[in-house]
N, C-alpha and C. Protein backbone atom coordinates (compact mmCIF):
# COMPACT_ATOMS: atom_id res chain seq x y z
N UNK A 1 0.82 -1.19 0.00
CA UNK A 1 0.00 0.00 0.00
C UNK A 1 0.87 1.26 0.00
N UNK A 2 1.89 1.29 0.65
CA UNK A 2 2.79 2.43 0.58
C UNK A 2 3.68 2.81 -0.65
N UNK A 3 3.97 1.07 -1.26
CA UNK A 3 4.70 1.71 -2.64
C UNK A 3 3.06 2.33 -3.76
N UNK A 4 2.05 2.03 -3.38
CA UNK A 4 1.14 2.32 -4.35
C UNK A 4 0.93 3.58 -4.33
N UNK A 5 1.11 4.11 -2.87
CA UNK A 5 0.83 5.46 -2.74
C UNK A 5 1.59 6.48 -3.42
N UNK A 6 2.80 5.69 -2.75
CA UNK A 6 4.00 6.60 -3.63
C UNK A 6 3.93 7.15 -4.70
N UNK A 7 3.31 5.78 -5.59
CA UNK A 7 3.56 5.84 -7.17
C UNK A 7 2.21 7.26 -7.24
N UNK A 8 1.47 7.17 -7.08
CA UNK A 8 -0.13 8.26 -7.05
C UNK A 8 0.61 9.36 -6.93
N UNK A 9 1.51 9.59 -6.08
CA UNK A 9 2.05 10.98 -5.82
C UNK A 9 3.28 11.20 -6.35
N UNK A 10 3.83 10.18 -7.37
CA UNK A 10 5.06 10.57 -8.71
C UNK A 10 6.25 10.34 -7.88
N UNK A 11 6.07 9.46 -6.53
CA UNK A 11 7.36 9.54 -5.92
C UNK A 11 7.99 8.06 -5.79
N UNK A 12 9.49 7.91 -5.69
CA UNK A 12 9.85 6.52 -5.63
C UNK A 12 10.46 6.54 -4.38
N UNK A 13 9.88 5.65 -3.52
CA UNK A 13 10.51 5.68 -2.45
C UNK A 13 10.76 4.08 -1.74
N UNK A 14 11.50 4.06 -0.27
CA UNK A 14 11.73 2.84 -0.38
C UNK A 14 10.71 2.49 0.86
N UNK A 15 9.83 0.93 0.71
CA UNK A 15 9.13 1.02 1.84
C UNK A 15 9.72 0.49 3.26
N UNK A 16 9.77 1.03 4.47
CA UNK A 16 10.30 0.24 5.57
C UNK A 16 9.68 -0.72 6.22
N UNK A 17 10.42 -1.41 6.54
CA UNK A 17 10.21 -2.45 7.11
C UNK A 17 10.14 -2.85 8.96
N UNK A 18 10.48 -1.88 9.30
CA UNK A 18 10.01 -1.69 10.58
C UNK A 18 8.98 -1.23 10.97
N UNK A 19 8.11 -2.04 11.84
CA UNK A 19 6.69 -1.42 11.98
C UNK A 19 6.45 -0.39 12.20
N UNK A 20 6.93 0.56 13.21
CA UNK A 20 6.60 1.69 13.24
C UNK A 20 6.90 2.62 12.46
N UNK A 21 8.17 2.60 11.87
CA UNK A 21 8.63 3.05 10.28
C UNK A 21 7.81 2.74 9.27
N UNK A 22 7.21 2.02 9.19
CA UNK A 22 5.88 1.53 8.46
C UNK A 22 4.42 2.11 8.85
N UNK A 23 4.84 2.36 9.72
CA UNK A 23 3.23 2.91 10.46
C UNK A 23 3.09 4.57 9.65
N UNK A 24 4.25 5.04 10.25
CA UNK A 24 4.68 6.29 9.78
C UNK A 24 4.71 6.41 8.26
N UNK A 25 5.49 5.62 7.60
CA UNK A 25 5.84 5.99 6.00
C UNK A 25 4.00 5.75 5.01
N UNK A 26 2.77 4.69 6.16
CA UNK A 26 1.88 4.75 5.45
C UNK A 26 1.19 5.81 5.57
N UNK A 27 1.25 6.62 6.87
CA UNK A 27 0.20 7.94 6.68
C UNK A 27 0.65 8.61 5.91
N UNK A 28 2.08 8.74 5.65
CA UNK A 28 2.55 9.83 4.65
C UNK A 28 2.29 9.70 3.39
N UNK A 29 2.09 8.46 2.81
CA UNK A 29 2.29 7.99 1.56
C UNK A 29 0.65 8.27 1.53
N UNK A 30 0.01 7.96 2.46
CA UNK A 30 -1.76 7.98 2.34
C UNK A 30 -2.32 9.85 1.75
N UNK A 31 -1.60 10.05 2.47
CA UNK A 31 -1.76 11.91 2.76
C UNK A 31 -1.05 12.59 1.64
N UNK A 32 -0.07 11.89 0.58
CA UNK A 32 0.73 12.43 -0.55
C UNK A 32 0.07 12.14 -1.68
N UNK A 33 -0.98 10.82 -1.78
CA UNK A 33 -1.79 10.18 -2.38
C UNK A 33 -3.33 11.30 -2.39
N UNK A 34 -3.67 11.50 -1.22
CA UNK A 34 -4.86 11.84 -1.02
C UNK A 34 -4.68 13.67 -2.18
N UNK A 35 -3.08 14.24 -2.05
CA UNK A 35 -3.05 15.60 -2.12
C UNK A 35 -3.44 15.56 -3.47
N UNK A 36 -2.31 14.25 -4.08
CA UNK A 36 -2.51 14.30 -5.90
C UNK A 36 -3.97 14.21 -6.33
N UNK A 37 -4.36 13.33 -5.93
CA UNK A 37 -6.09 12.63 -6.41
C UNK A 37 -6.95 13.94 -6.24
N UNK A 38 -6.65 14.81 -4.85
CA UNK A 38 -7.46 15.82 -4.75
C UNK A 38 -7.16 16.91 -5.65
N UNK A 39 -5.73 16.87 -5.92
CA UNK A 39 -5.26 18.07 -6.77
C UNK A 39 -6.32 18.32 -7.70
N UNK A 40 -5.84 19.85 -8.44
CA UNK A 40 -6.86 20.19 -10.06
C UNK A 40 -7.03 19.52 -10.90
N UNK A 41 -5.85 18.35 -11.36
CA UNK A 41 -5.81 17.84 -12.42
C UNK A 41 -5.59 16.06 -11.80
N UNK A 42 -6.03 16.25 -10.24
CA UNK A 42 -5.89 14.80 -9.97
C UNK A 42 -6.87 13.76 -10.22
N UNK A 43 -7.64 13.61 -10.88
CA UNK A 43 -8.65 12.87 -11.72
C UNK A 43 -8.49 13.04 -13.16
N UNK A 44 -8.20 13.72 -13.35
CA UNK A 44 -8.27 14.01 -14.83
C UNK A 44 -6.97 14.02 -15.85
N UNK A 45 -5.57 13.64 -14.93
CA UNK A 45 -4.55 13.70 -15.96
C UNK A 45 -4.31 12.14 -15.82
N UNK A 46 -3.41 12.01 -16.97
CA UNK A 46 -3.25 9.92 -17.00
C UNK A 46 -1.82 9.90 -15.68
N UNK A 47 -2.05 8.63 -15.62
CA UNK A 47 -1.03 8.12 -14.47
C UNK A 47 -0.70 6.61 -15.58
N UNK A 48 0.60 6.67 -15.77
CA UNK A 48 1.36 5.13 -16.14
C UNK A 48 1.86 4.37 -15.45
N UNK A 49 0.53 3.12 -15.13
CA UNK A 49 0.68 2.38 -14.04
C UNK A 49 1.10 1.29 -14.81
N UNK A 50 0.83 -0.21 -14.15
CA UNK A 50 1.19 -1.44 -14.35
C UNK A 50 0.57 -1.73 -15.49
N UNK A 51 -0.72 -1.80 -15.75
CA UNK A 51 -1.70 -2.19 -16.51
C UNK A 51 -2.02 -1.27 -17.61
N UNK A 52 -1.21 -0.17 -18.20
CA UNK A 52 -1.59 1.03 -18.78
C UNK A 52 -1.51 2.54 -17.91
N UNK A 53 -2.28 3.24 -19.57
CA UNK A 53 -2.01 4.73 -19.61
C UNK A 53 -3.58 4.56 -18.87
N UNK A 54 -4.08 5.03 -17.80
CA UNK A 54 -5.00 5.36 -17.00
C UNK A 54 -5.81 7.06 -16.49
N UNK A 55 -6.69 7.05 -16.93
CA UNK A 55 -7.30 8.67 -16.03
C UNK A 55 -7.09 8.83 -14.40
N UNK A 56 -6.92 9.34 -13.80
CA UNK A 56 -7.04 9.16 -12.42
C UNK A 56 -8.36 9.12 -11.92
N UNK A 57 -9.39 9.02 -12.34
CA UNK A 57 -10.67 8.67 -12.11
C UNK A 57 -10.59 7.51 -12.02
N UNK A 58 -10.14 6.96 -12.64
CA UNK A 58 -10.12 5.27 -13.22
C UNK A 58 -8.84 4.86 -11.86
N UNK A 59 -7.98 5.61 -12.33
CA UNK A 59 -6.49 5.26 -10.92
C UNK A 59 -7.07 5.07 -9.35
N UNK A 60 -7.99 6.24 -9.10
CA UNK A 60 -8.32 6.02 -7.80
C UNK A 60 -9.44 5.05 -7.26
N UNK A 61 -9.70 4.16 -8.46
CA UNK A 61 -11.01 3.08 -7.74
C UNK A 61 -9.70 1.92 -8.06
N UNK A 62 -8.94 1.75 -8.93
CA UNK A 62 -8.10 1.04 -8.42
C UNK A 62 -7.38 1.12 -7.16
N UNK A 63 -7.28 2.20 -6.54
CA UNK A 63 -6.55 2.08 -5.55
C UNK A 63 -7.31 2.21 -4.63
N UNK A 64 -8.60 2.32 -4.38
CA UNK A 64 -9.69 1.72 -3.64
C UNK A 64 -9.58 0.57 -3.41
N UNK A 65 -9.72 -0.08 -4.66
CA UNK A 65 -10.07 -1.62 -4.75
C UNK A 65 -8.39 -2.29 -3.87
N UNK A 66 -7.30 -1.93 -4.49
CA UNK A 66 -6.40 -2.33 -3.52
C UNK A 66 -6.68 -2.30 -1.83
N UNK A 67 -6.54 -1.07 -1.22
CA UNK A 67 -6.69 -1.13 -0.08
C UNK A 67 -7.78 -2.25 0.53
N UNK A 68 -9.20 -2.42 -0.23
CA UNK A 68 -10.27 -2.83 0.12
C UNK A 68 -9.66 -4.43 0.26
N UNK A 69 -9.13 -4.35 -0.85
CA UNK A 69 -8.42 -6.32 -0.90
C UNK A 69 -7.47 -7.13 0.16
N UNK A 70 -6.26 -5.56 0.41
CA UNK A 70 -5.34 -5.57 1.10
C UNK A 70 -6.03 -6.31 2.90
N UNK A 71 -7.45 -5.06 3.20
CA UNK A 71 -7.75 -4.99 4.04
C UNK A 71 -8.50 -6.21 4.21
N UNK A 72 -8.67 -7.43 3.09
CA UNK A 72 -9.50 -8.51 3.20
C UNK A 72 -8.52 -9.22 3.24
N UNK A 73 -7.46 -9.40 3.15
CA UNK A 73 -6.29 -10.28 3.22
C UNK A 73 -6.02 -10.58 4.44
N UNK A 74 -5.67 -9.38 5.47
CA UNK A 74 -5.61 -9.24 6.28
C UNK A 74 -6.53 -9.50 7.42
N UNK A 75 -7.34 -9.77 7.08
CA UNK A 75 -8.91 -10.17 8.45
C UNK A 75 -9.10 -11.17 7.95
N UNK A 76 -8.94 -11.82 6.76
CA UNK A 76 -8.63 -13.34 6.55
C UNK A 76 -7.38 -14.30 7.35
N UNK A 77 -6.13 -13.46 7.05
CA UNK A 77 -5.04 -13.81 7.44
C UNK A 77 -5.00 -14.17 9.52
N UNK A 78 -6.09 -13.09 9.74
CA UNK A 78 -5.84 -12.90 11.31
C UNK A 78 -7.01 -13.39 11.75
N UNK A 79 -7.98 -13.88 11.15
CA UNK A 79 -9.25 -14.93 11.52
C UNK A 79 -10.54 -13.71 11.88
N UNK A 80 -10.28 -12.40 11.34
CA UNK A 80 -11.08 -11.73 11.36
C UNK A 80 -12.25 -11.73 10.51
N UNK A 81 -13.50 -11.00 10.39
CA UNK A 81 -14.66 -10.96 9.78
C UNK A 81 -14.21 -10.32 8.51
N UNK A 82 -14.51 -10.85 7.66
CA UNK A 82 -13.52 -10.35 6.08
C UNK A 82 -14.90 -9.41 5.32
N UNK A 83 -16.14 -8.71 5.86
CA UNK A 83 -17.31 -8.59 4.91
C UNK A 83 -16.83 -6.75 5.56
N UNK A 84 -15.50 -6.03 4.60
CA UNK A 84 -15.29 -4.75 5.35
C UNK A 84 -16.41 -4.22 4.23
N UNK A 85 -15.98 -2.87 4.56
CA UNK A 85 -17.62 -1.77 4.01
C UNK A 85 -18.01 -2.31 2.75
N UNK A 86 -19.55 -2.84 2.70
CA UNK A 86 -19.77 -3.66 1.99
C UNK A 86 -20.37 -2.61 0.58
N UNK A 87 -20.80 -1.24 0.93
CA UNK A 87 -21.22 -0.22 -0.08
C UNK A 87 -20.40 -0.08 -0.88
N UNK A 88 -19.16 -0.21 -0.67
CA UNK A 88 -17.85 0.40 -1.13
C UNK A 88 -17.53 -0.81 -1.89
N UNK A 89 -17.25 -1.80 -1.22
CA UNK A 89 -16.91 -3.71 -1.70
C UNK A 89 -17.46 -3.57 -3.31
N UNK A 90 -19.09 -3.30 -3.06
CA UNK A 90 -20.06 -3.85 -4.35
C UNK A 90 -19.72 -2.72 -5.80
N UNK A 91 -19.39 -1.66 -4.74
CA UNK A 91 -18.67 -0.36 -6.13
C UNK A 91 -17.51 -0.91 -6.60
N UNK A 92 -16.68 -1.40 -5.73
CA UNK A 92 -15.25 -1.83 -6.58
C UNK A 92 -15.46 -3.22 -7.42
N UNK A 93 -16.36 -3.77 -7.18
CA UNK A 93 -16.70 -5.04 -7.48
C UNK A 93 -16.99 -5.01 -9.10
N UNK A 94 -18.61 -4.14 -9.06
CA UNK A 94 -18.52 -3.69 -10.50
C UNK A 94 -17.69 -2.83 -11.23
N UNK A 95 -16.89 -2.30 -10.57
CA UNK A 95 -15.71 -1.23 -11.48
C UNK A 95 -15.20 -2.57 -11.95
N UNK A 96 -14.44 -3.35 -11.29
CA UNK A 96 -13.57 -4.01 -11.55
C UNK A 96 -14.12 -5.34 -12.34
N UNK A 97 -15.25 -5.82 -12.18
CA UNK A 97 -16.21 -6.46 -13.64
C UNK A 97 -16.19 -5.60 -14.90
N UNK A 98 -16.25 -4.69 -14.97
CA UNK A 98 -15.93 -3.90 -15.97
C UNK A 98 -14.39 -3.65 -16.62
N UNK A 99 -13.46 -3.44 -15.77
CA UNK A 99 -12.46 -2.97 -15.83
C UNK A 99 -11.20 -4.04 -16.25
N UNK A 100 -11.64 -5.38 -15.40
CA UNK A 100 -10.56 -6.29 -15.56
C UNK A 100 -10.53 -7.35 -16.33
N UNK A 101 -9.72 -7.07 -17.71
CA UNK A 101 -9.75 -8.45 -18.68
C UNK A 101 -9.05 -9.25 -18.05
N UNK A 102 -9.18 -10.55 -19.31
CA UNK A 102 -8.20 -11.87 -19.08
C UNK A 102 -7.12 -11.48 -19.41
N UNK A 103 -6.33 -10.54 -20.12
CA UNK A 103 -5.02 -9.97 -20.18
C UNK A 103 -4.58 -9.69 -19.22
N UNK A 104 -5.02 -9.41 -17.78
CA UNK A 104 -4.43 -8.63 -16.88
C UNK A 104 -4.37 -10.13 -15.64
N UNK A 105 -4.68 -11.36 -15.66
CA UNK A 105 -4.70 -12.31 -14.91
C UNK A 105 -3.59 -13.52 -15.70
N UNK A 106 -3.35 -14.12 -14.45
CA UNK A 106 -2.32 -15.01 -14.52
C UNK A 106 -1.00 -14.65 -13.84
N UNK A 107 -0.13 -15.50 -13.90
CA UNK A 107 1.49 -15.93 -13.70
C UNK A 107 1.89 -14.59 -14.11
N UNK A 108 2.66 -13.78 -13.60
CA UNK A 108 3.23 -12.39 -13.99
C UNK A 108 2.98 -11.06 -14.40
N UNK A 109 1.19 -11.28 -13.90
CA UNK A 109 0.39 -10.42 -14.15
C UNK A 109 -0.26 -9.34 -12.61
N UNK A 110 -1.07 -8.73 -13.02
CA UNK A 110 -1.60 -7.99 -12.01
C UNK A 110 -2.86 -8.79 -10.89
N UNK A 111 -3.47 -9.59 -11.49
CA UNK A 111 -4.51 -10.31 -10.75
C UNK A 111 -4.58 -11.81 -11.09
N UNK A 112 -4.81 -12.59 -10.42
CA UNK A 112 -4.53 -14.13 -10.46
C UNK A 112 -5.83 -13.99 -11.41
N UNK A 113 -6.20 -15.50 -11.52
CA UNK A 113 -7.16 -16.39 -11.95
C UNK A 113 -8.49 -16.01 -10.85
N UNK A 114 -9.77 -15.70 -11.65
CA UNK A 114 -10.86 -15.78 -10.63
C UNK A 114 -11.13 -16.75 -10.42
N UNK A 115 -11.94 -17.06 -8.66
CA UNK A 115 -12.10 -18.04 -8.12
C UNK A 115 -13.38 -18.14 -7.75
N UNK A 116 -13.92 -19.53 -7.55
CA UNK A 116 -15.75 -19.56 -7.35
C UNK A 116 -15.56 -18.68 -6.00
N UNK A 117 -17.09 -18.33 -6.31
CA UNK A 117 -17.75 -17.42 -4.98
C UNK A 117 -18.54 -17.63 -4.95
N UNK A 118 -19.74 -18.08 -3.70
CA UNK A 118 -21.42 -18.26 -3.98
C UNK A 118 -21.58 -16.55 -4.06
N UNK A 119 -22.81 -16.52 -4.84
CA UNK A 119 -23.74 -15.49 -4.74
C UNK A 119 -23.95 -14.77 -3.37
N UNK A 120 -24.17 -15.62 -2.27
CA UNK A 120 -24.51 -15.25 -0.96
C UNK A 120 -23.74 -14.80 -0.12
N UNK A 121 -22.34 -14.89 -0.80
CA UNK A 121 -21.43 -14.55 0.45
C UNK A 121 -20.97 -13.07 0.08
N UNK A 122 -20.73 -11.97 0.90
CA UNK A 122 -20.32 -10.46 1.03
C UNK A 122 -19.48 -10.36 -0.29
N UNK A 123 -20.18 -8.99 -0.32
CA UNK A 123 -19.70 -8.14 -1.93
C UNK A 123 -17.86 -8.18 -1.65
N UNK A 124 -17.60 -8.14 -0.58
CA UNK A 124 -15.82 -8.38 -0.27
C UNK A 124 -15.19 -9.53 -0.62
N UNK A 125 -15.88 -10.62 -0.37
CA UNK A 125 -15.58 -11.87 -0.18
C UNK A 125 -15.14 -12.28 -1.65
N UNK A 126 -16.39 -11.74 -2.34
CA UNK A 126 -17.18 -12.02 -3.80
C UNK A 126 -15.62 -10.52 -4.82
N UNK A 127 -15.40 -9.66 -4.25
CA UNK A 127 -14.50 -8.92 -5.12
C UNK A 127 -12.79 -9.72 -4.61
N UNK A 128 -12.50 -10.28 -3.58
CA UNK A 128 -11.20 -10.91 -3.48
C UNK A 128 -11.29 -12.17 -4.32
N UNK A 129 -12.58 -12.93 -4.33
CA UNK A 129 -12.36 -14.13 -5.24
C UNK A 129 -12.34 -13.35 -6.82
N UNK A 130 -13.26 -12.59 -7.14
CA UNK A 130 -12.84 -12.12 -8.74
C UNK A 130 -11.15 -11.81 -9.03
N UNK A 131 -10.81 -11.01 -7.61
CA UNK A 131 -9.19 -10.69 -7.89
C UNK A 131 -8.25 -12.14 -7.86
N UNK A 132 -8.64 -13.16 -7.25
CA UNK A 132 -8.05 -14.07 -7.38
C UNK A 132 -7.55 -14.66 -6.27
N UNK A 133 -8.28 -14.35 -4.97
CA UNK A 133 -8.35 -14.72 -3.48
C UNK A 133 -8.97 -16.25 -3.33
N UNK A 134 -8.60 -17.04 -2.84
CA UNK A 134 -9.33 -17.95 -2.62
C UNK A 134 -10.26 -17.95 -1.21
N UNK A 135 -11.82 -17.60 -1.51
CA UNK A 135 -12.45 -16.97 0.12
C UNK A 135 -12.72 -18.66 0.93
């Protein structure tokens, strides 16, 4: 999340690895992120990310959808309730039905292989298996 931020705000930096150095380098990177996106032209000029030449309209629901995934990884990983803001989940869900071909999945790519999901289980659950989570 911190090198992602970076990149949003045109900067290369290195991420630390000490927790609290980590604690620290993410608000900054969050708050350098937040300035660009908010900037005049922070929606509206392209950003050259992984996957392409991008609008920042388009940049910042990807980087929604990261955090949102990140944050499902993590309450998976720690036996927590994985269904985080589910309003938000079902927006990145369809951005990213829209957004993400089979070009961009697989072995050396940006998003694995999608994985079954019932219907019934949380719009979170249901956007980490499209990214390639096994829920």
């Amino acid at each position: 999340m911190v090198g992602g931020n970076w990149r949003v705000a045109g900067e290369a930096r290195a991420t630390p690895t000490e927790v609290v150095d980590l604690i620290k380098a993410h608000a900054e990177s969050a708050s350098a992120a937040q300035a660009t996106f908010g900037g005049p032209d922070g929606l509206t000029r392209i950003y050259d990310i992984r996957i392409g030449s991008v609008p920042g309209s388009a940049f910042i629901g990807l980087r929604t959808t990261d955090a949102l995934v990140h944050a499902w990884d993590v309450a998976k990983a720690t036996g927590q309730p994985t269904d985080v803001d589910s309003d938000v989940a079902q927006a990145m869900l369809e951005m990213s039905r829209q957004r993400i071909s089979p070009e961009f999945r697989g072995a050396g790519r940006p998003f694995g292989e999608e994985q079954a999901c019932p219907d019934e289980r949380s719009a979170a659950d249901q956007l980490a298996a499209f990214l390639g989570r096994e829920t």
